[in-house]
N, C-alpha and C. Protein backbone atom coordinates (compact mmCIF):
# COMPACT_ATOMS: atom_id res chain seq x y z
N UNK A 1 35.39 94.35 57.67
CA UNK A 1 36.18 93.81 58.75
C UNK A 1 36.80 94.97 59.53
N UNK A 2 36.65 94.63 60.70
CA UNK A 2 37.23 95.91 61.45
C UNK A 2 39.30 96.26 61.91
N UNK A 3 39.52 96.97 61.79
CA UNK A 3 41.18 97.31 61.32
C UNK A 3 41.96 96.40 62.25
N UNK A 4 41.09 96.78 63.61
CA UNK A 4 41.80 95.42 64.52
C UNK A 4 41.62 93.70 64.26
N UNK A 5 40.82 93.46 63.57
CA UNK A 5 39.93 92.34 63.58
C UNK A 5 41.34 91.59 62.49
N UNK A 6 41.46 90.16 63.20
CA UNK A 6 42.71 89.68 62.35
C UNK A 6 41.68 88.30 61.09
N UNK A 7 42.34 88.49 60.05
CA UNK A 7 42.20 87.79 58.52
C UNK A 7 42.41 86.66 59.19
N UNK A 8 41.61 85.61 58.80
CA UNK A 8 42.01 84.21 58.58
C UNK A 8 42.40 83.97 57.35
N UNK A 9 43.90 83.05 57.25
CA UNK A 9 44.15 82.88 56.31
C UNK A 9 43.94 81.31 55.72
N UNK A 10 43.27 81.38 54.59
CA UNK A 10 42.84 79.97 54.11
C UNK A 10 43.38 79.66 52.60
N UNK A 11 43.21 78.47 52.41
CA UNK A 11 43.64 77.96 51.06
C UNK A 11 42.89 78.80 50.12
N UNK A 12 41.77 79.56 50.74
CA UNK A 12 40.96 79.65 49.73
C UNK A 12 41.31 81.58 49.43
N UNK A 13 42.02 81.85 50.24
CA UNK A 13 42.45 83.23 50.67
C UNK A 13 43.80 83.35 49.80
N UNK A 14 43.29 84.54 48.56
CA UNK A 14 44.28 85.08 47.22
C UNK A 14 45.20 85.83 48.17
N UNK A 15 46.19 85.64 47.36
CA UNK A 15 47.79 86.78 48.36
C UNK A 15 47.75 88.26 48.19
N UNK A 16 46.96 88.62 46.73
CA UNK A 16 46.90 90.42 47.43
C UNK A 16 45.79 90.90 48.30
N UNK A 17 44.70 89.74 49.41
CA UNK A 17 44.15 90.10 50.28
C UNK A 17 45.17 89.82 51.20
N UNK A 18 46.41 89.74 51.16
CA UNK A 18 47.16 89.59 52.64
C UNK A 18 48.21 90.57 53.13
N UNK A 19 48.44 91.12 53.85
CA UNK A 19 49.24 92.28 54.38
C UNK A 19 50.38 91.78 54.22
N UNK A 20 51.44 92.43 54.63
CA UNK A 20 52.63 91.81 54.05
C UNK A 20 53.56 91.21 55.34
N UNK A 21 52.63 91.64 57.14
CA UNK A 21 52.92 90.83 57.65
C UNK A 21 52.50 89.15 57.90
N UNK A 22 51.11 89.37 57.47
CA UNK A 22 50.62 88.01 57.36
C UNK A 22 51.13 87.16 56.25
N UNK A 23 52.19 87.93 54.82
CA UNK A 23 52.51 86.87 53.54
C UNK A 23 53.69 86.34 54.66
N UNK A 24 54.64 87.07 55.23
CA UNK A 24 55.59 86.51 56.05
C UNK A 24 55.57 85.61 56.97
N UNK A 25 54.50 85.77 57.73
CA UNK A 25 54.24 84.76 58.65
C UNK A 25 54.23 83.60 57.89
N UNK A 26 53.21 83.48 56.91
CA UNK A 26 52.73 82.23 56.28
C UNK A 26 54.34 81.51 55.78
N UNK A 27 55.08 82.47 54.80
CA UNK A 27 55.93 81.94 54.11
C UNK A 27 57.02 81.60 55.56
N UNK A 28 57.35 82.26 56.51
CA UNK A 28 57.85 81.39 57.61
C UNK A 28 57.40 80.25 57.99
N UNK A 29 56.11 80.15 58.24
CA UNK A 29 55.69 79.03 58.77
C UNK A 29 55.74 77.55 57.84
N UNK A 30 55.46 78.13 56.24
CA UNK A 30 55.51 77.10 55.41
C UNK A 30 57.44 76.57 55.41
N UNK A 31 58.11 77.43 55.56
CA UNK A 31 59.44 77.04 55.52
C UNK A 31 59.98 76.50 56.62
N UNK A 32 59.29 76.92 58.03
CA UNK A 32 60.02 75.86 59.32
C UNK A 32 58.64 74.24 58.80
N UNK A 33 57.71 74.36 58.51
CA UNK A 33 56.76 72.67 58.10
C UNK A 33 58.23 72.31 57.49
N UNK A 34 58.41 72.56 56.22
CA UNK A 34 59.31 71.92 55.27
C UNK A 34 60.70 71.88 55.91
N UNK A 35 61.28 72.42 56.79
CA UNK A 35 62.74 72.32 57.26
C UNK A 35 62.65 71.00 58.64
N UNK A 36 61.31 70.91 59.37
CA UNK A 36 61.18 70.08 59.97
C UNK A 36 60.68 68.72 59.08
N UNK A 37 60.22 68.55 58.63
CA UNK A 37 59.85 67.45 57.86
C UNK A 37 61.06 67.05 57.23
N UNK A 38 62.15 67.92 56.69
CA UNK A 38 64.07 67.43 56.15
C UNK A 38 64.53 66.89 57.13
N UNK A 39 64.60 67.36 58.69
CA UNK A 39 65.36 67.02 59.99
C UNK A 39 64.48 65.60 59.83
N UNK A 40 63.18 65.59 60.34
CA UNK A 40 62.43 64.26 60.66
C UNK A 40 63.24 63.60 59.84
N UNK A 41 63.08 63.26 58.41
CA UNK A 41 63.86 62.10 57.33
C UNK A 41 65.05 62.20 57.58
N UNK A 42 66.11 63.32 58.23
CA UNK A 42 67.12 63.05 57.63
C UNK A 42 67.67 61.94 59.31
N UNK A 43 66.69 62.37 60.19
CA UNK A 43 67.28 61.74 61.39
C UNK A 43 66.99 60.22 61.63
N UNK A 44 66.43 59.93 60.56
CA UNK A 44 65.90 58.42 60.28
C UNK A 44 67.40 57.47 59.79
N UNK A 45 67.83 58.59 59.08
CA UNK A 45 69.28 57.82 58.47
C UNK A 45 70.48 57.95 59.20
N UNK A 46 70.02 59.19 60.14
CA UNK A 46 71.50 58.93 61.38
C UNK A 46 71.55 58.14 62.18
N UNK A 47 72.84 57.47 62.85
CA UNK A 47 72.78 56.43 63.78
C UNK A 47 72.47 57.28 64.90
N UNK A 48 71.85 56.39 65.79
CA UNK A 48 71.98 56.83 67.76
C UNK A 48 72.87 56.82 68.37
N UNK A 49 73.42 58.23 68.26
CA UNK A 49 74.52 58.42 69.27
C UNK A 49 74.58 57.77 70.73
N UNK A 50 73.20 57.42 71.40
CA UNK A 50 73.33 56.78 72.64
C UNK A 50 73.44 55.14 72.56
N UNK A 51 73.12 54.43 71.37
CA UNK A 51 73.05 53.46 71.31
C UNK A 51 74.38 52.48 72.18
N UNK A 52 73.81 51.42 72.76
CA UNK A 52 74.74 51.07 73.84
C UNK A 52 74.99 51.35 74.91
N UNK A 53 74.65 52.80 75.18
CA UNK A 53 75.37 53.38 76.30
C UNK A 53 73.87 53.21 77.22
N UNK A 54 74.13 52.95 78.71
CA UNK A 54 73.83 53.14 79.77
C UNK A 54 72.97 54.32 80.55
N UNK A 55 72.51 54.25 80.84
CA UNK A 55 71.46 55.33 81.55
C UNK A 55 71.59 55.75 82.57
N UNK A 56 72.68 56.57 83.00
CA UNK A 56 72.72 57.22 84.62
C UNK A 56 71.42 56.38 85.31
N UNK A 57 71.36 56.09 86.77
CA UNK A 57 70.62 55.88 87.83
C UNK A 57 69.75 57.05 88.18
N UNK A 58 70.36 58.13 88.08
CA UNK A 58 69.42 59.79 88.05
C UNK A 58 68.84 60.14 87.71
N UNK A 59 69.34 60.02 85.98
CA UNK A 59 68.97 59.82 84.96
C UNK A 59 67.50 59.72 85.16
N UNK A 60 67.67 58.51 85.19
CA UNK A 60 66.44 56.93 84.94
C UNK A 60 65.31 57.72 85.76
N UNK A 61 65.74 57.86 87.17
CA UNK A 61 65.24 58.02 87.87
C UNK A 61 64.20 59.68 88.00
N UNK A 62 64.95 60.99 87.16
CA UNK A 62 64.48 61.98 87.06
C UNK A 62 63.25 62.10 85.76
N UNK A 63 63.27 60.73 84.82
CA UNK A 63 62.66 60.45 84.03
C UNK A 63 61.68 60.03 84.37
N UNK A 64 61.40 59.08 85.23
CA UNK A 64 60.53 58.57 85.88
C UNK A 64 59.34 59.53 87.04
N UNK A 65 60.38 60.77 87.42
CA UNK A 65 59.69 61.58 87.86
C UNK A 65 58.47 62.42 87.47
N UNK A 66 59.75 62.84 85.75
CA UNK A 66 58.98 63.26 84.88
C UNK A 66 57.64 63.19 84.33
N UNK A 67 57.44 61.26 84.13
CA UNK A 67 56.23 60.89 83.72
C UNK A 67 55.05 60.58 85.04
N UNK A 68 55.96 60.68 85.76
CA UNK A 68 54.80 60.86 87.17
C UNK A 68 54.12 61.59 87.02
N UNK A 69 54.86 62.86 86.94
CA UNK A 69 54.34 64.19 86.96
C UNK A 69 53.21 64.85 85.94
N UNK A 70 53.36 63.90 84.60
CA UNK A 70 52.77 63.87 83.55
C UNK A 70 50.94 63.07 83.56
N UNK A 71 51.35 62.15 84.46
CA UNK A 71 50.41 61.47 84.80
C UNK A 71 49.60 61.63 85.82
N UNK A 72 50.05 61.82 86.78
CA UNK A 72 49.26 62.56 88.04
C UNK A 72 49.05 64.01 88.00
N UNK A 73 50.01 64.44 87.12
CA UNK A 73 49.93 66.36 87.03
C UNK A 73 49.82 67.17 88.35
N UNK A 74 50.73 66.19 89.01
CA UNK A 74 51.51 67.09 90.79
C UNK A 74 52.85 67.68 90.01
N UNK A 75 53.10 68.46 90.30
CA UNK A 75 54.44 69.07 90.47
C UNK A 75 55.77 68.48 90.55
N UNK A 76 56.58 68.60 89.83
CA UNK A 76 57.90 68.08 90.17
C UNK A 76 58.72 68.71 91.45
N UNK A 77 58.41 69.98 91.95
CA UNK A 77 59.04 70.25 93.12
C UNK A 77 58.01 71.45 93.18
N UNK A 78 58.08 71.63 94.76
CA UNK A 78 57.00 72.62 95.05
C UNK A 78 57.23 74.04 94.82
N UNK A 79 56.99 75.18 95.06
CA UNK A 79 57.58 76.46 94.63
C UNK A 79 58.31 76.32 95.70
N UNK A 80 57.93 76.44 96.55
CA UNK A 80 59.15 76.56 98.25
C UNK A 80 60.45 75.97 97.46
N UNK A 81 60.29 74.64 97.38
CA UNK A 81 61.31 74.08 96.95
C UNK A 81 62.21 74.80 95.98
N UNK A 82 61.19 74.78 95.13
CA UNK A 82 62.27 75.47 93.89
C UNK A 82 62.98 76.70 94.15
N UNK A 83 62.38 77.48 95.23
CA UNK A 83 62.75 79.24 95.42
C UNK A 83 64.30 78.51 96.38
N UNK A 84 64.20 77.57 97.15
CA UNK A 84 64.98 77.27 97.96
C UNK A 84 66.18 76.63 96.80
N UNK A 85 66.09 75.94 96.36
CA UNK A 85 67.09 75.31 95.58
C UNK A 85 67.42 76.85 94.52
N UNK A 86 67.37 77.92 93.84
CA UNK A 86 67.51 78.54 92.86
C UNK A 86 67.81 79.79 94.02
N UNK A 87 68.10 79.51 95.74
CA UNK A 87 68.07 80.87 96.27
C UNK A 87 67.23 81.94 96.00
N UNK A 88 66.00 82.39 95.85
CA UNK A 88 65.40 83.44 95.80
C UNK A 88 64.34 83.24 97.08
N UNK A 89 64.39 84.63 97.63
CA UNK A 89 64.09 84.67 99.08
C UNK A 89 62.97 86.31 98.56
N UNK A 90 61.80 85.55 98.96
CA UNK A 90 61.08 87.00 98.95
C UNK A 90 60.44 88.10 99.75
């Protein structure tokens, strides 16, 4: 394998073929799976803080933009626009 050439790492791949930035990666990555999978369950048992409450008109409405935008995949505002609203003049 060539020095640049990056290891795939597999189930089937022993840990003293792994560098010790790739054991880190892995053991990060295995620890944010498992810290997200605690949040997922634990947010099953919290109540909804929004429950009841009302939906701004803006709100609603910037949401709706959103999935426009998702769906047609136009732009939510043009660059002009955006340079104009954020002031940057080039």
């Amino acid at each position: 394998m060539a020095a640049n050439e990056k290891q795939r790492v597999t189930d089937a791949t022993k840990l003293g073929e792994l560098t010790v930035g790739e054991f880190k990666q892995l053991i990060k990555h295995e620890m944010d799976n498992a810290l997200y999978s605690l949040l997922w369950e634990l947010e099953a048992y919290l109540p909804d803080p929004d429950e009841g409450m009302e939906l701004k008109p803006e709100v609603a409405q910037r949401l709706r933009e959103f999935i426009d935008h998702k769906v047609t995949g136009k732009p939510l505002k043009t660059l002009e626009e955006a340079k104009t609203e954020l002031g940057i003049d080039e």
